[in-house]
C-alpha atoms as a PDB file:
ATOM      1  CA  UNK A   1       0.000   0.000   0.000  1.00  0.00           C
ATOM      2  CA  UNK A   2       1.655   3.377  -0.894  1.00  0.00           C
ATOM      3  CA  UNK A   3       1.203   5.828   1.421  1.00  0.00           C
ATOM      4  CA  UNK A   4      -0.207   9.079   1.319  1.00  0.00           C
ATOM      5  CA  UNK A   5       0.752  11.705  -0.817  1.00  0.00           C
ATOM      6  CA  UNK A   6      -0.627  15.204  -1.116  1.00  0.00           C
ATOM      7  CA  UNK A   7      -1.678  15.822  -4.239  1.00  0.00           C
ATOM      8  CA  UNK A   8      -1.592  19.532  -4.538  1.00  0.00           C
ATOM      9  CA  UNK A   9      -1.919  21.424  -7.503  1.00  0.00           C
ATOM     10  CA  UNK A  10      -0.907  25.119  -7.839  1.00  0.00           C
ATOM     11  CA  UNK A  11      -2.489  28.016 -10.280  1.00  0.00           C
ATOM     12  CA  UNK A  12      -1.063  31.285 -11.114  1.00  0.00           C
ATOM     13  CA  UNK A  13      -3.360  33.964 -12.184  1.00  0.00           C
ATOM     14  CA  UNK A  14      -2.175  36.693 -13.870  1.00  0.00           C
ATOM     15  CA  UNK A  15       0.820  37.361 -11.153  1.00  0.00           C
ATOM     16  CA  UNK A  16      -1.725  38.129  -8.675  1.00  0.00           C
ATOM     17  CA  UNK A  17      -1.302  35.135  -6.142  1.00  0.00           C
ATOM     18  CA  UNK A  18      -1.200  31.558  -5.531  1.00  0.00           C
ATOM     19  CA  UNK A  19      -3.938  29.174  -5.214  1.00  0.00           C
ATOM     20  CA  UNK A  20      -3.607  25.928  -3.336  1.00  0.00           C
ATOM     21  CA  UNK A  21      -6.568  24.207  -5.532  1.00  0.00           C
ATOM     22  CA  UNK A  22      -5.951  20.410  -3.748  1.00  0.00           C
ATOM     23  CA  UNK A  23      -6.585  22.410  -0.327  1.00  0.00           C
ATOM     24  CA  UNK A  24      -9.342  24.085  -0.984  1.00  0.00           C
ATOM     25  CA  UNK A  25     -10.991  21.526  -2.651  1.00  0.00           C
ATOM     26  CA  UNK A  26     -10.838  19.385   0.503  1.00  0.00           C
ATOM     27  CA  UNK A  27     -12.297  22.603   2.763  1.00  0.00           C
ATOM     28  CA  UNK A  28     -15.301  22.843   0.285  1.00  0.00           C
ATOM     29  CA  UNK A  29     -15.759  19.075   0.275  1.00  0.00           C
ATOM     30  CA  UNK A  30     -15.643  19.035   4.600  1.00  0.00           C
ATOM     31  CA  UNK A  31     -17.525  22.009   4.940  1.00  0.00           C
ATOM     32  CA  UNK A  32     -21.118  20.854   4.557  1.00  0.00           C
ATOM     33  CA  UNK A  33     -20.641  17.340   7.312  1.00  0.00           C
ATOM     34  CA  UNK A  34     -19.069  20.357   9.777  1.00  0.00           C
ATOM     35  CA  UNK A  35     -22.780  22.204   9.662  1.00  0.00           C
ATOM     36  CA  UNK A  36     -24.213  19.462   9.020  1.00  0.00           C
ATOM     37  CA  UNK A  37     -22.479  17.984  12.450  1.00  0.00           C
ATOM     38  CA  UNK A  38     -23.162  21.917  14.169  1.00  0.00           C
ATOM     39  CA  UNK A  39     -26.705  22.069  13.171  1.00  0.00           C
ATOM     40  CA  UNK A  40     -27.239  18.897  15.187  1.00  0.00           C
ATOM     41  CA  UNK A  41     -25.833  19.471  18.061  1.00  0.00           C
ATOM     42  CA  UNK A  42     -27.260  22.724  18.350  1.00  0.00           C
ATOM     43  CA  UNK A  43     -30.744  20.987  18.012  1.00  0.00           C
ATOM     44  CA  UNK A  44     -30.074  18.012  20.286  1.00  0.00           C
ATOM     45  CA  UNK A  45     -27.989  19.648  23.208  1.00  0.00           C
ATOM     46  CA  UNK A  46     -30.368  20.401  26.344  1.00  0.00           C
ATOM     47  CA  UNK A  47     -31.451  23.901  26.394  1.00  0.00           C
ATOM     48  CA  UNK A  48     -29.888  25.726  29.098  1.00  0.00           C
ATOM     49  CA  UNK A  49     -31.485  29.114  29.142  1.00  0.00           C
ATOM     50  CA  UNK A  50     -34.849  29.229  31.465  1.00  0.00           C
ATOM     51  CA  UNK A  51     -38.361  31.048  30.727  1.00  0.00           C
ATOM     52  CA  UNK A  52     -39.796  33.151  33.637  1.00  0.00           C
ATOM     53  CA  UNK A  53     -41.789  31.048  35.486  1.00  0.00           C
ATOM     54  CA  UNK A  54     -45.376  31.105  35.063  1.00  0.00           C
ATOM     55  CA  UNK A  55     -47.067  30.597  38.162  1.00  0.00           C
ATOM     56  CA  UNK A  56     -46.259  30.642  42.295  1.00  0.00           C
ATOM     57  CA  UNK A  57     -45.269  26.857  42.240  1.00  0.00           C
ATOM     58  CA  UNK A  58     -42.809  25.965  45.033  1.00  0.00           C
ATOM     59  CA  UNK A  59     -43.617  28.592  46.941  1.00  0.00           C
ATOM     60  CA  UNK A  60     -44.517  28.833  50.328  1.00  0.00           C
ATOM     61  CA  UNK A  61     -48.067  30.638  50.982  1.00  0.00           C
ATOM     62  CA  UNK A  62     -47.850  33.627  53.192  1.00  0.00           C
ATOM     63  CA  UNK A  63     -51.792  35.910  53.005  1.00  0.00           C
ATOM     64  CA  UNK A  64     -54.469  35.809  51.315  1.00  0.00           C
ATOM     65  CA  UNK A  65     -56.631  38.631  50.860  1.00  0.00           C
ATOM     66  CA  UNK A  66     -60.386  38.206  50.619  1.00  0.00           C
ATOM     67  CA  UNK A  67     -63.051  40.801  48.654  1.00  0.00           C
ATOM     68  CA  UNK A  68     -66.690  40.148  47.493  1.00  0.00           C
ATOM     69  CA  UNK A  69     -65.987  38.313  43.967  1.00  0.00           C
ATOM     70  CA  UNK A  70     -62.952  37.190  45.024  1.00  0.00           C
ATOM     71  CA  UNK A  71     -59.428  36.482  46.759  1.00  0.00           C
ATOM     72  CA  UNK A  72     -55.546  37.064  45.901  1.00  0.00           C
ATOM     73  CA  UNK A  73     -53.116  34.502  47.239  1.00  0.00           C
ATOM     74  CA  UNK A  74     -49.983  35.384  47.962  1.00  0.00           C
ATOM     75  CA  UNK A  75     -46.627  33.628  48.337  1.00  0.00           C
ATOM     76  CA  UNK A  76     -43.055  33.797  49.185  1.00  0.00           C
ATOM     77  CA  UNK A  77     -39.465  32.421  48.936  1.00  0.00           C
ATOM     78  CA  UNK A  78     -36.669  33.886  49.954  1.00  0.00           C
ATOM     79  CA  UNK A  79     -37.330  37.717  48.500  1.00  0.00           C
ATOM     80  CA  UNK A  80     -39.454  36.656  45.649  1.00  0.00           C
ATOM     81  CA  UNK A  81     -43.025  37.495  45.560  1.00  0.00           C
ATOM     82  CA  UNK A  82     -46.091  36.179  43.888  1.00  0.00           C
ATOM     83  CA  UNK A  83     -49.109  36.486  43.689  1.00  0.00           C
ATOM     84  CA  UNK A  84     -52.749  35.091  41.726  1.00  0.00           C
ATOM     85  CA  UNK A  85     -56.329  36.298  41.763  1.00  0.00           C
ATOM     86  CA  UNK A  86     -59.026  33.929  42.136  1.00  0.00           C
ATOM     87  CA  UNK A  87     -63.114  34.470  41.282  1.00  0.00           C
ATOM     88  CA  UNK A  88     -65.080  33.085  44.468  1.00  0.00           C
ATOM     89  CA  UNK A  89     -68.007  31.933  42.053  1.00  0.00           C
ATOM     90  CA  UNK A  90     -65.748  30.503  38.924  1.00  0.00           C
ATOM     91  CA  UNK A  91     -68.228  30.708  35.984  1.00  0.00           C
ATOM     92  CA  UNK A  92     -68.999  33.872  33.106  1.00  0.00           C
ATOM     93  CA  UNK A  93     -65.430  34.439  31.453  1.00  0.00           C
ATOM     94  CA  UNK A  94     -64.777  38.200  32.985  1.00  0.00           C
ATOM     95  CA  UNK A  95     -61.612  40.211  33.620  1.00  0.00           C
ATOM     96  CA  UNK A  96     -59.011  38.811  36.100  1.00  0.00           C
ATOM     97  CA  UNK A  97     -56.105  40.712  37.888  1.00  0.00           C
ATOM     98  CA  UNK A  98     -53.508  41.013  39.764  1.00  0.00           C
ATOM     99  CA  UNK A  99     -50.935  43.948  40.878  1.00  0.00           C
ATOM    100  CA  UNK A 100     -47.988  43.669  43.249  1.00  0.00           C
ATOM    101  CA  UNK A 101     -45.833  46.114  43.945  1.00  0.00           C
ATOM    102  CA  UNK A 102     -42.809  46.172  46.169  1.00  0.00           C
ATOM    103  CA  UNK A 103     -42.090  50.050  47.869  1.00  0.00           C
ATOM    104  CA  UNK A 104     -39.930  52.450  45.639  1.00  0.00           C
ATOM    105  CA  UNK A 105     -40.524  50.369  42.698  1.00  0.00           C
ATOM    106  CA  UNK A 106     -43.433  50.252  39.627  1.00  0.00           C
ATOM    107  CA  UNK A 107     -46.253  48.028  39.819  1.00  0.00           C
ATOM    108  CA  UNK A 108     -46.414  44.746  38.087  1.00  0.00           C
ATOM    109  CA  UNK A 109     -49.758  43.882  36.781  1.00  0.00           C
ATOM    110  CA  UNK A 110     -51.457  41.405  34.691  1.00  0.00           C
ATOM    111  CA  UNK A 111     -54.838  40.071  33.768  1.00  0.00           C
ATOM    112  CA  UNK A 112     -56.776  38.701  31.407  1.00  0.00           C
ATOM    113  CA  UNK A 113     -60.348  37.360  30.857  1.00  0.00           C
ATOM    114  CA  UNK A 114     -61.239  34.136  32.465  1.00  0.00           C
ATOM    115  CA  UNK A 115     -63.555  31.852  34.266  1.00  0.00           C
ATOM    116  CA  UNK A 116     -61.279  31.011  37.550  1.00  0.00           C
ATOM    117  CA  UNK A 117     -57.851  32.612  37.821  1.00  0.00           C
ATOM    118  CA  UNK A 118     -55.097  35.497  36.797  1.00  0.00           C
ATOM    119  CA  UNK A 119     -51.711  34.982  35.482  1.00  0.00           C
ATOM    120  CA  UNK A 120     -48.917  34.808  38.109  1.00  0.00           C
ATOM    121  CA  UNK A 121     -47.422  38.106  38.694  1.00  0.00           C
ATOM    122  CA  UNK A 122     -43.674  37.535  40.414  1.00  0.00           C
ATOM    123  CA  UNK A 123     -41.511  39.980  41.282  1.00  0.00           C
ATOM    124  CA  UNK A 124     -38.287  40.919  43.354  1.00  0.00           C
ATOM    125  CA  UNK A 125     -38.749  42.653  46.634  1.00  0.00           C
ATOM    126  CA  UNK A 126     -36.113  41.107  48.497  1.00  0.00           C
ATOM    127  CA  UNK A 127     -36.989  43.201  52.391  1.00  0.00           C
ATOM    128  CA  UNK A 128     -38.807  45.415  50.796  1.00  0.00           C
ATOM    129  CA  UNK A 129     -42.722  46.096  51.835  1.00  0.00           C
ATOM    130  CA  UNK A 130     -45.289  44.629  49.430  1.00  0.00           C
ATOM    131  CA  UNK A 131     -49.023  45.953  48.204  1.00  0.00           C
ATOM    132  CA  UNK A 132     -50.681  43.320  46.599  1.00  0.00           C
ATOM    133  CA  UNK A 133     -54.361  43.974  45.064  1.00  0.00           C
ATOM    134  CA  UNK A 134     -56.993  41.993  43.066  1.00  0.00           C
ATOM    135  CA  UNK A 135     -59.634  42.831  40.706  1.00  0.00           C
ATOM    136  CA  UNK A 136     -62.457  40.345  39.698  1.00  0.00           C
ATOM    137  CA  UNK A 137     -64.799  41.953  37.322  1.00  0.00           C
ATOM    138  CA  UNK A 138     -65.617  45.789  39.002  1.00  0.00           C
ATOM    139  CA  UNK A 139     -64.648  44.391  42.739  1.00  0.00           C
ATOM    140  CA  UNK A 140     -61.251  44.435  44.226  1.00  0.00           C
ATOM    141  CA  UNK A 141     -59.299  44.017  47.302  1.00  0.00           C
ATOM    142  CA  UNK A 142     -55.759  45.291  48.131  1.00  0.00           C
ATOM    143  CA  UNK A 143     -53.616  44.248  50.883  1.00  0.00           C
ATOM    144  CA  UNK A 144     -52.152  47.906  51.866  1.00  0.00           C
ATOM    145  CA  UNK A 145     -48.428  47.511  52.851  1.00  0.00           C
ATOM    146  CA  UNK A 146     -46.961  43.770  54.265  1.00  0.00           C
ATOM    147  CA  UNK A 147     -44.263  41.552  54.616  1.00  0.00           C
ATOM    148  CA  UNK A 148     -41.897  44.462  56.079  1.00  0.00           C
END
């Protein structure tokens, strides 16, 4: 068996430079099973980046605020906040919120139209006093200032 020899061919064009036409004839012909082989991986690997989470799971509950149509439960670990509005009488689809807000900062609210419940609304207060308020239909119930 003979062994390998390069087989590289050389061009001149016009004085302007040499081309390596054996070596870049290998590249082209490698290219393709490289993306091919990048593509892949890129749609097999795990995903490592996380979504906001999108309700109060494995969190402790800490209040819960009652008000005619409905309630707001609120939760807590370590100084995350969340918090969900509830209707009392689940039923007509009708608008569903919920605000928190932790002191010195903007309110976080969301809602939506629904039979039984609001989105989760989490936020960051670390020490930091919280108001929390609810809206079911036209009623609503706030909290006023808490966990200080």
């Amino acid at each position: 068996m003979r062994p390998y020899i390069s087989t590289v061919k050389t061009v001149r064009r016009g004085g302007a430079g040499t081309v390596v036409v054996g070596a870049i004839r290998r590249w082209a012909a490698a290219l393709p099973a490289v993306v091919v082989a990048a593509v892949l991986l890129g749609l097999l690997a795990p995903g490592t980046a996380q979504a906001a989470p999108v309700s109060c799971d494995g969190m402790r509950k800490v209040r819960t605020v009652a008000f005619p149509n409905g309630f707001v439960h609120i939760y807590k670990t370590g100084g995350r906040v969340c918090a969900r509005t509830f209707a009392q009488h689940p039923g007509a689809k009708r608008k569903i919120t919920v605000s928190v807000q932790a002191r010195g900062h903007v309110a976080v609210r969301k809602g939506r139209k629904h039979a039984r419940s609001s989105p989760a609304v989490q936020v960051y207060a670390g020490h930091r006093c919280v108001w929390v308020k609810g809206w079911v239909g036209r009623d609503s119930g706030g909290s006023g200032w808490i966990l200080c």
